[in-house]
N, C-alpha and C. Protein backbone atom coordinates (compact mmCIF):
# COMPACT_ATOMS: atom_id res chain seq x y z
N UNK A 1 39.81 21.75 -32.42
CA UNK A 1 40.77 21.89 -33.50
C UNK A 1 42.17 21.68 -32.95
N UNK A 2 43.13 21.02 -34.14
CA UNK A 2 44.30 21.08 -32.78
C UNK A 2 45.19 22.18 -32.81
N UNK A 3 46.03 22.29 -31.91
CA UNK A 3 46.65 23.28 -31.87
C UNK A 3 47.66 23.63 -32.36
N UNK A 4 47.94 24.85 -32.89
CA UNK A 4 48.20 25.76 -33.95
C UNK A 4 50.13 25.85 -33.59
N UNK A 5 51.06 25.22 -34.43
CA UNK A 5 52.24 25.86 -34.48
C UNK A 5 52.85 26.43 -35.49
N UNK A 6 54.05 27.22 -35.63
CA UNK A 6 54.43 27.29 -36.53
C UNK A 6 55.56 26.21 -37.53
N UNK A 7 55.53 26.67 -38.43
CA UNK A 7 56.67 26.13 -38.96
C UNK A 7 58.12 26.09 -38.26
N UNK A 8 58.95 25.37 -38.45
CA UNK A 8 60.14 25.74 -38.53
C UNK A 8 60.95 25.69 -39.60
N UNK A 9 61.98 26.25 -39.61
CA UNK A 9 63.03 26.71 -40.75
C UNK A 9 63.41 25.54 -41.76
N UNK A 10 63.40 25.61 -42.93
CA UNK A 10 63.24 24.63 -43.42
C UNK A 10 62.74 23.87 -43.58
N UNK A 11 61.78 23.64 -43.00
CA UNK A 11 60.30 22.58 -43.38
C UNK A 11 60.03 22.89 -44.87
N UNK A 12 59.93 21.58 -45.31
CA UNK A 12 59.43 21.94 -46.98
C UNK A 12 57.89 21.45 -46.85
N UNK A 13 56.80 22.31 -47.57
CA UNK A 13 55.81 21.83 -47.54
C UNK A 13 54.98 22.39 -48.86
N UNK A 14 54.22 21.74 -49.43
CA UNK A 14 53.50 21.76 -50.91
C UNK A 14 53.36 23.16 -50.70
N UNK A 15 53.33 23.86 -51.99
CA UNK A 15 52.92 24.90 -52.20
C UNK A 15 51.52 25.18 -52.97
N UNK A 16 50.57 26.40 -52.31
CA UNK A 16 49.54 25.79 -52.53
C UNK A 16 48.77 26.93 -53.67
N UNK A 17 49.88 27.73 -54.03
CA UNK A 17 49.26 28.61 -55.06
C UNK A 17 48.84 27.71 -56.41
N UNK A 18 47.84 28.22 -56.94
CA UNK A 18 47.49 27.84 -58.30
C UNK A 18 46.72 26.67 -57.95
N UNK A 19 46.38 26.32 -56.50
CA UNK A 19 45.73 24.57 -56.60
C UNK A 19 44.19 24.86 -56.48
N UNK A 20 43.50 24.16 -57.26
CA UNK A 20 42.01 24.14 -57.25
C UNK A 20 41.18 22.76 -56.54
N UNK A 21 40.60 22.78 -55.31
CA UNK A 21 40.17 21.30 -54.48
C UNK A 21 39.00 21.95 -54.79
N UNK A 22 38.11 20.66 -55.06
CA UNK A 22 36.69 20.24 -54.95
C UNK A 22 36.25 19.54 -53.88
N UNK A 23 34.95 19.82 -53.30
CA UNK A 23 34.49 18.76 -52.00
C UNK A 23 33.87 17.87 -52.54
N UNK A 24 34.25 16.67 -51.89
CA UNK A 24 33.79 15.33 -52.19
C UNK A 24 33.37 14.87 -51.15
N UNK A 25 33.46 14.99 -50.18
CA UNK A 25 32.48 14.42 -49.03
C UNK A 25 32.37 15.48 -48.14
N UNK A 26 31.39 15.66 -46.94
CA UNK A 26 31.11 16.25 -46.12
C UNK A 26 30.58 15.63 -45.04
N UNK A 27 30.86 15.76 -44.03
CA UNK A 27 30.46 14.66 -42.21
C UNK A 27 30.35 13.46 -42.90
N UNK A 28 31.32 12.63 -43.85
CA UNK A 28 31.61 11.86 -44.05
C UNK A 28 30.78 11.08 -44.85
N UNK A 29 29.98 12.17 -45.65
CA UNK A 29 29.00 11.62 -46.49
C UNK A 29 29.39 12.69 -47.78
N UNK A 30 29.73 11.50 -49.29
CA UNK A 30 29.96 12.03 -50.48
C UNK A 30 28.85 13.18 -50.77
N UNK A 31 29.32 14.11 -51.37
CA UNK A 31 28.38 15.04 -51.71
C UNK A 31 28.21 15.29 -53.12
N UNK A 32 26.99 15.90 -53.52
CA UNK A 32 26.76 16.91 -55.05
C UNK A 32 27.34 17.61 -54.84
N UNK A 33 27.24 18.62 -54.11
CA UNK A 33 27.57 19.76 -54.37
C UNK A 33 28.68 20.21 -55.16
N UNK A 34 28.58 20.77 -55.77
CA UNK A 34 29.87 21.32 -56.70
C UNK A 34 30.80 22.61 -56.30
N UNK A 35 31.09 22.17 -54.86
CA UNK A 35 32.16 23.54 -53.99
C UNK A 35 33.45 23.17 -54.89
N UNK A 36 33.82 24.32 -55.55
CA UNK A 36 35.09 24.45 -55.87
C UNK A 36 36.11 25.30 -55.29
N UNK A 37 37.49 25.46 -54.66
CA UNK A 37 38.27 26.18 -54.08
C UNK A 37 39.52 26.58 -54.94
N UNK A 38 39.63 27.90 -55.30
CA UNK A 38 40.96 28.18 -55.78
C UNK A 38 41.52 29.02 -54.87
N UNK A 39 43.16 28.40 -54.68
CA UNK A 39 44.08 29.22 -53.87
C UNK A 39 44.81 29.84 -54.76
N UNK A 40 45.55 30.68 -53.90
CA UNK A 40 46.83 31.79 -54.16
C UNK A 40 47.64 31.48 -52.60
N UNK A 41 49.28 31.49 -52.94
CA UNK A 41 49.68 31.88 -51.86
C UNK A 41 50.84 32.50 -51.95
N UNK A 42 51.29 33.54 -51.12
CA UNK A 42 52.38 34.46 -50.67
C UNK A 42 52.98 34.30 -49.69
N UNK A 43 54.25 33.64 -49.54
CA UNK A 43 54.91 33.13 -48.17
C UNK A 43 54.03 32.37 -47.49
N UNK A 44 54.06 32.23 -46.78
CA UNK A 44 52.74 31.18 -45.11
C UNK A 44 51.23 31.90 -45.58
N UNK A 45 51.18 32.83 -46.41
CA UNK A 45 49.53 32.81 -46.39
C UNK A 45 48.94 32.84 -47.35
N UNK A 46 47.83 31.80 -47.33
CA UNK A 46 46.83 31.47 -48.39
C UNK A 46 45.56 32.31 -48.53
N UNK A 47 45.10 32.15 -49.63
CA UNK A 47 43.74 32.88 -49.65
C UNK A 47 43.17 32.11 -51.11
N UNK A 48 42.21 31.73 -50.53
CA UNK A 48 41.05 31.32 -51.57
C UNK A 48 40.01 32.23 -51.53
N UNK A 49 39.15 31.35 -52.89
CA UNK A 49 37.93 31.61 -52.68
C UNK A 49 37.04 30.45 -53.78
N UNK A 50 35.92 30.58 -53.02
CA UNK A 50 35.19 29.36 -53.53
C UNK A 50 33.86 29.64 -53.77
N UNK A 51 33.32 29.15 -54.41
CA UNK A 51 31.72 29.24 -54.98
C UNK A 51 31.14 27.50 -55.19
N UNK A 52 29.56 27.64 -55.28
CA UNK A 52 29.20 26.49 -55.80
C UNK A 52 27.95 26.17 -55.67
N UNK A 53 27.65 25.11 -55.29
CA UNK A 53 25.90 25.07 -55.20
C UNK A 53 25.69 25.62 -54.07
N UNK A 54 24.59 26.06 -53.81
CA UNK A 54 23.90 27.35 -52.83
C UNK A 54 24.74 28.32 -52.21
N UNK A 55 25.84 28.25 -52.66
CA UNK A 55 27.04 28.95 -52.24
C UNK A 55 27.25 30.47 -53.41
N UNK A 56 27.04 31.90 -53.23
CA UNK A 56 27.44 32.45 -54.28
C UNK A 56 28.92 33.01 -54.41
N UNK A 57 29.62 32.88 -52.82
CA UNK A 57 30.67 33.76 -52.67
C UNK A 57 31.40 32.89 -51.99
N UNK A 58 32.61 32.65 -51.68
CA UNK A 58 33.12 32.39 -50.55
C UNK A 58 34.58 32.85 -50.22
N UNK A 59 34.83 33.36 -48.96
CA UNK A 59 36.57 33.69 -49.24
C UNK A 59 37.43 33.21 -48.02
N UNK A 60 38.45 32.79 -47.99
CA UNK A 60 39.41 32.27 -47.10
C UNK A 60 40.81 32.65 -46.51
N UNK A 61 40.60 32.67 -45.17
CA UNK A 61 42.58 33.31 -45.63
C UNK A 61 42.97 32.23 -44.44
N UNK A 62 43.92 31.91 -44.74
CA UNK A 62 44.72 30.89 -43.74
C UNK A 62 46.11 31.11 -43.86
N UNK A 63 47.17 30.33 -42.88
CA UNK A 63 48.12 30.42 -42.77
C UNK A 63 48.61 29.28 -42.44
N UNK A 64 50.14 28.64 -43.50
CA UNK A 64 50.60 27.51 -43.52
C UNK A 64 51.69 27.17 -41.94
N UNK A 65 51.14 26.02 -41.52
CA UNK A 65 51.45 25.63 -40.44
C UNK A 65 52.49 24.41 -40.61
N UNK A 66 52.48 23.90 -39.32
CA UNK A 66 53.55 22.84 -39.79
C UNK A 66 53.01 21.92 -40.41
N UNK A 67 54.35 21.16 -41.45
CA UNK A 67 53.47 19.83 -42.17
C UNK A 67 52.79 20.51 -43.08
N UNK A 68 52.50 21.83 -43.34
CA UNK A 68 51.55 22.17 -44.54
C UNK A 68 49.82 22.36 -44.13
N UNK A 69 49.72 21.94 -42.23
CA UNK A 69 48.69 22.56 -42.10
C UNK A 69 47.93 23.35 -42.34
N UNK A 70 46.65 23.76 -42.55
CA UNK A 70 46.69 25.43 -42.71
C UNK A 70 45.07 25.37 -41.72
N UNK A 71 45.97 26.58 -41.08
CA UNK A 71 44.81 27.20 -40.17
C UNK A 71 44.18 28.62 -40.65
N UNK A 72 42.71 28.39 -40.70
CA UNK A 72 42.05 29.44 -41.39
C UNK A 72 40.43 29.84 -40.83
N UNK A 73 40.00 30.74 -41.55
CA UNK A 73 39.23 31.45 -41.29
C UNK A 73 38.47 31.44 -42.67
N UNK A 74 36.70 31.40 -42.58
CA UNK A 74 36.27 31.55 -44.39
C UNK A 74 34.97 32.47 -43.46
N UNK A 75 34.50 32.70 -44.92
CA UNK A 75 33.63 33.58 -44.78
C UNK A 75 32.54 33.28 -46.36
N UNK A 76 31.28 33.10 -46.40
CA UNK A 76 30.49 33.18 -47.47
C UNK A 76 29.50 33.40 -47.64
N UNK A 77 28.68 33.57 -48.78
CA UNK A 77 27.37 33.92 -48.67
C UNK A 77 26.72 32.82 -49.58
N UNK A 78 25.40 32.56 -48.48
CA UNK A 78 24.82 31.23 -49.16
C UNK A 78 23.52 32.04 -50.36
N UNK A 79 22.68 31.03 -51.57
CA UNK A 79 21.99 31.14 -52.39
C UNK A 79 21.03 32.32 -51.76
N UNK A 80 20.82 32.26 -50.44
CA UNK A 80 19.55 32.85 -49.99
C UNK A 80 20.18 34.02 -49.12
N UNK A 81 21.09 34.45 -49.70
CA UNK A 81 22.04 35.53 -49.14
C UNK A 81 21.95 35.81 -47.50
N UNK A 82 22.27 34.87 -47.13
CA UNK A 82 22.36 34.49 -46.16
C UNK A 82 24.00 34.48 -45.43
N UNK A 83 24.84 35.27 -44.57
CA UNK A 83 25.92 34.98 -44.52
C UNK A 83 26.54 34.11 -43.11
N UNK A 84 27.95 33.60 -43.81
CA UNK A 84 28.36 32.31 -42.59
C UNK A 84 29.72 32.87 -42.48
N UNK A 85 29.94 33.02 -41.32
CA UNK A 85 32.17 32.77 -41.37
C UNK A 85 31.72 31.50 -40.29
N UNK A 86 33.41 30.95 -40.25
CA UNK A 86 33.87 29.96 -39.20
C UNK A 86 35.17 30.11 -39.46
N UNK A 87 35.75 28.75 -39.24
CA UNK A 87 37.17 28.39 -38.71
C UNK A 87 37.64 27.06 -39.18
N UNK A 88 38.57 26.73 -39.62
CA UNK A 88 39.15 25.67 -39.79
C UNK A 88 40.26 25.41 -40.00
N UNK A 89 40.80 24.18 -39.56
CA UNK A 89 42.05 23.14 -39.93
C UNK A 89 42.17 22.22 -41.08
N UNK A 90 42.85 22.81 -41.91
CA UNK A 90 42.99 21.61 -42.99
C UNK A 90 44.40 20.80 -43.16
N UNK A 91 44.23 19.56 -43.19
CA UNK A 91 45.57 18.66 -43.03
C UNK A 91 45.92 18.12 -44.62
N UNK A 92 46.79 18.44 -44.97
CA UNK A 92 47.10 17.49 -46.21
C UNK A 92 47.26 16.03 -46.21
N UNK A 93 47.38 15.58 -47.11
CA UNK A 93 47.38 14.43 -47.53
C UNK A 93 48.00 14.39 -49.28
N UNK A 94 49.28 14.04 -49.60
CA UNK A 94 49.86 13.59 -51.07
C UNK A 94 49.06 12.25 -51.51
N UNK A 95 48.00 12.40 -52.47
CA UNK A 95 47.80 10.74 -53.14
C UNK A 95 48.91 10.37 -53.94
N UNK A 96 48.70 9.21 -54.44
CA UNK A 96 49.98 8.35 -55.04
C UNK A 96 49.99 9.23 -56.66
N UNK A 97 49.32 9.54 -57.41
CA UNK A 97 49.34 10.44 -58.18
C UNK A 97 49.69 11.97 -58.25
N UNK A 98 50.31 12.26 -57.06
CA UNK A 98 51.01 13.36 -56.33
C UNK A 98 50.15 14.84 -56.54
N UNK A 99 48.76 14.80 -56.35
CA UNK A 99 48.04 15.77 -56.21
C UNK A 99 47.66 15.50 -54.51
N UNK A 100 47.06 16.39 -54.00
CA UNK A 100 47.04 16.76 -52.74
C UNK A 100 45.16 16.60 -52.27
N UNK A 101 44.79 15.74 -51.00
CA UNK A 101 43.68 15.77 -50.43
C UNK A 101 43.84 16.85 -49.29
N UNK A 102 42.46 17.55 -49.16
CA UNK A 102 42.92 18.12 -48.20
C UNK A 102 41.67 17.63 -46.62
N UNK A 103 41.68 17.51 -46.09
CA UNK A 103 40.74 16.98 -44.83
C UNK A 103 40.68 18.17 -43.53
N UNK A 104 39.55 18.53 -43.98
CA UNK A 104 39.23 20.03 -43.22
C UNK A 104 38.38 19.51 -41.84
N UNK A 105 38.63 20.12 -41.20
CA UNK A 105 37.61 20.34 -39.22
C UNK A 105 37.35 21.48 -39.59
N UNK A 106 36.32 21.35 -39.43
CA UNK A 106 35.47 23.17 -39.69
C UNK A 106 34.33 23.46 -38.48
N UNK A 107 34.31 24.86 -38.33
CA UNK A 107 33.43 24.67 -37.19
C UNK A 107 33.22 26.32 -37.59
N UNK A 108 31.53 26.07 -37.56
CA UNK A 108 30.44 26.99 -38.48
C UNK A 108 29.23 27.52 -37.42
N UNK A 109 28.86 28.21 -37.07
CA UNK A 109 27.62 28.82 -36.76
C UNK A 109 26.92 27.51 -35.83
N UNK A 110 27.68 27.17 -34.78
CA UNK A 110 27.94 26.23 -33.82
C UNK A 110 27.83 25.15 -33.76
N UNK A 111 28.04 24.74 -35.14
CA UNK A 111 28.12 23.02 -36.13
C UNK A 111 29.72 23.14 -36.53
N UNK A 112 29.97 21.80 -36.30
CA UNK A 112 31.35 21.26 -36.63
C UNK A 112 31.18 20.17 -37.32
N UNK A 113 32.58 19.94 -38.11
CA UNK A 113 32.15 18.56 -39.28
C UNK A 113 33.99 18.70 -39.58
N UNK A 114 33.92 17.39 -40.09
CA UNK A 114 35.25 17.04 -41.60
C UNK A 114 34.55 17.53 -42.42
N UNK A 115 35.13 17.85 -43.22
CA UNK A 115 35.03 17.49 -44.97
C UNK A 115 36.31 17.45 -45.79
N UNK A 116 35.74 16.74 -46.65
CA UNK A 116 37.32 16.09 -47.72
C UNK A 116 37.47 16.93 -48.92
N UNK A 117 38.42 17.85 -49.68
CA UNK A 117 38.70 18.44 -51.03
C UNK A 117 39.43 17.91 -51.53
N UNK A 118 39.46 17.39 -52.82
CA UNK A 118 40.09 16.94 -53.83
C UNK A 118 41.27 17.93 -54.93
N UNK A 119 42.34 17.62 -54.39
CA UNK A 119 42.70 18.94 -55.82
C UNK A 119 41.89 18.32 -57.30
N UNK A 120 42.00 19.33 -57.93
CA UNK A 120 41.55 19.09 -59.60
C UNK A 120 42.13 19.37 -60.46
């Protein structure tokens, strides 16, 4: 993952309360699944949470880095109540329609991957 700075003063970077991303791909392969993510944020820290297919719970807290990075931590419980935390980096990306991609490194129960969220 890369490594973690902070902001500095005045950096303007999207704000990410109220935004809802969907996953659309995963290890670089489009997906069904219907993961949906809603944030909240308060100064530099975010917190979601997400649900979706085999997914019943999921929750997130991260903290906005430079550029709007956000380095985080999730935690969820799968269909078969089964539970996962990991870790991840998510990088923004503005599309030309000025909603936000986000392109996550995640690293899970000693599997690592991208995956891509779509705001909605």
């Amino acid at each position: 993952m890369p490594e973690a700075h902070s902001r500095g003063e005045g950096e303007r970077t999207p704000s990410y309360d109220g935004r809802r991303f969907r996953l659309t791909l995963t290890g670089g392969v489009p997906t069904s699944q219907h993961v949906v993510l809603e944030c909240r944020q308060s100064g530099d820290i975010v917190i979601g949470t997400y649900r979706g297919e085999n997914l019943e719970h999921g929750s997130l807290v991260a903290i906005v880095r430079a550029m709007g990075c956000l380095e985080g931590r999730f935690q969820h419980v799968t269909g078969n109540l089964r539970m996962e935390t990991g870790r991840c980096w998510a990088t923004p990306q503005h599309t030309a329609g000025g909603q936000v991609r986000l392109y996550v490194e995640w690293q899970m129960s000693g599997r690592e991957g991208v995956s891509v969220m779509e705001e909605t």
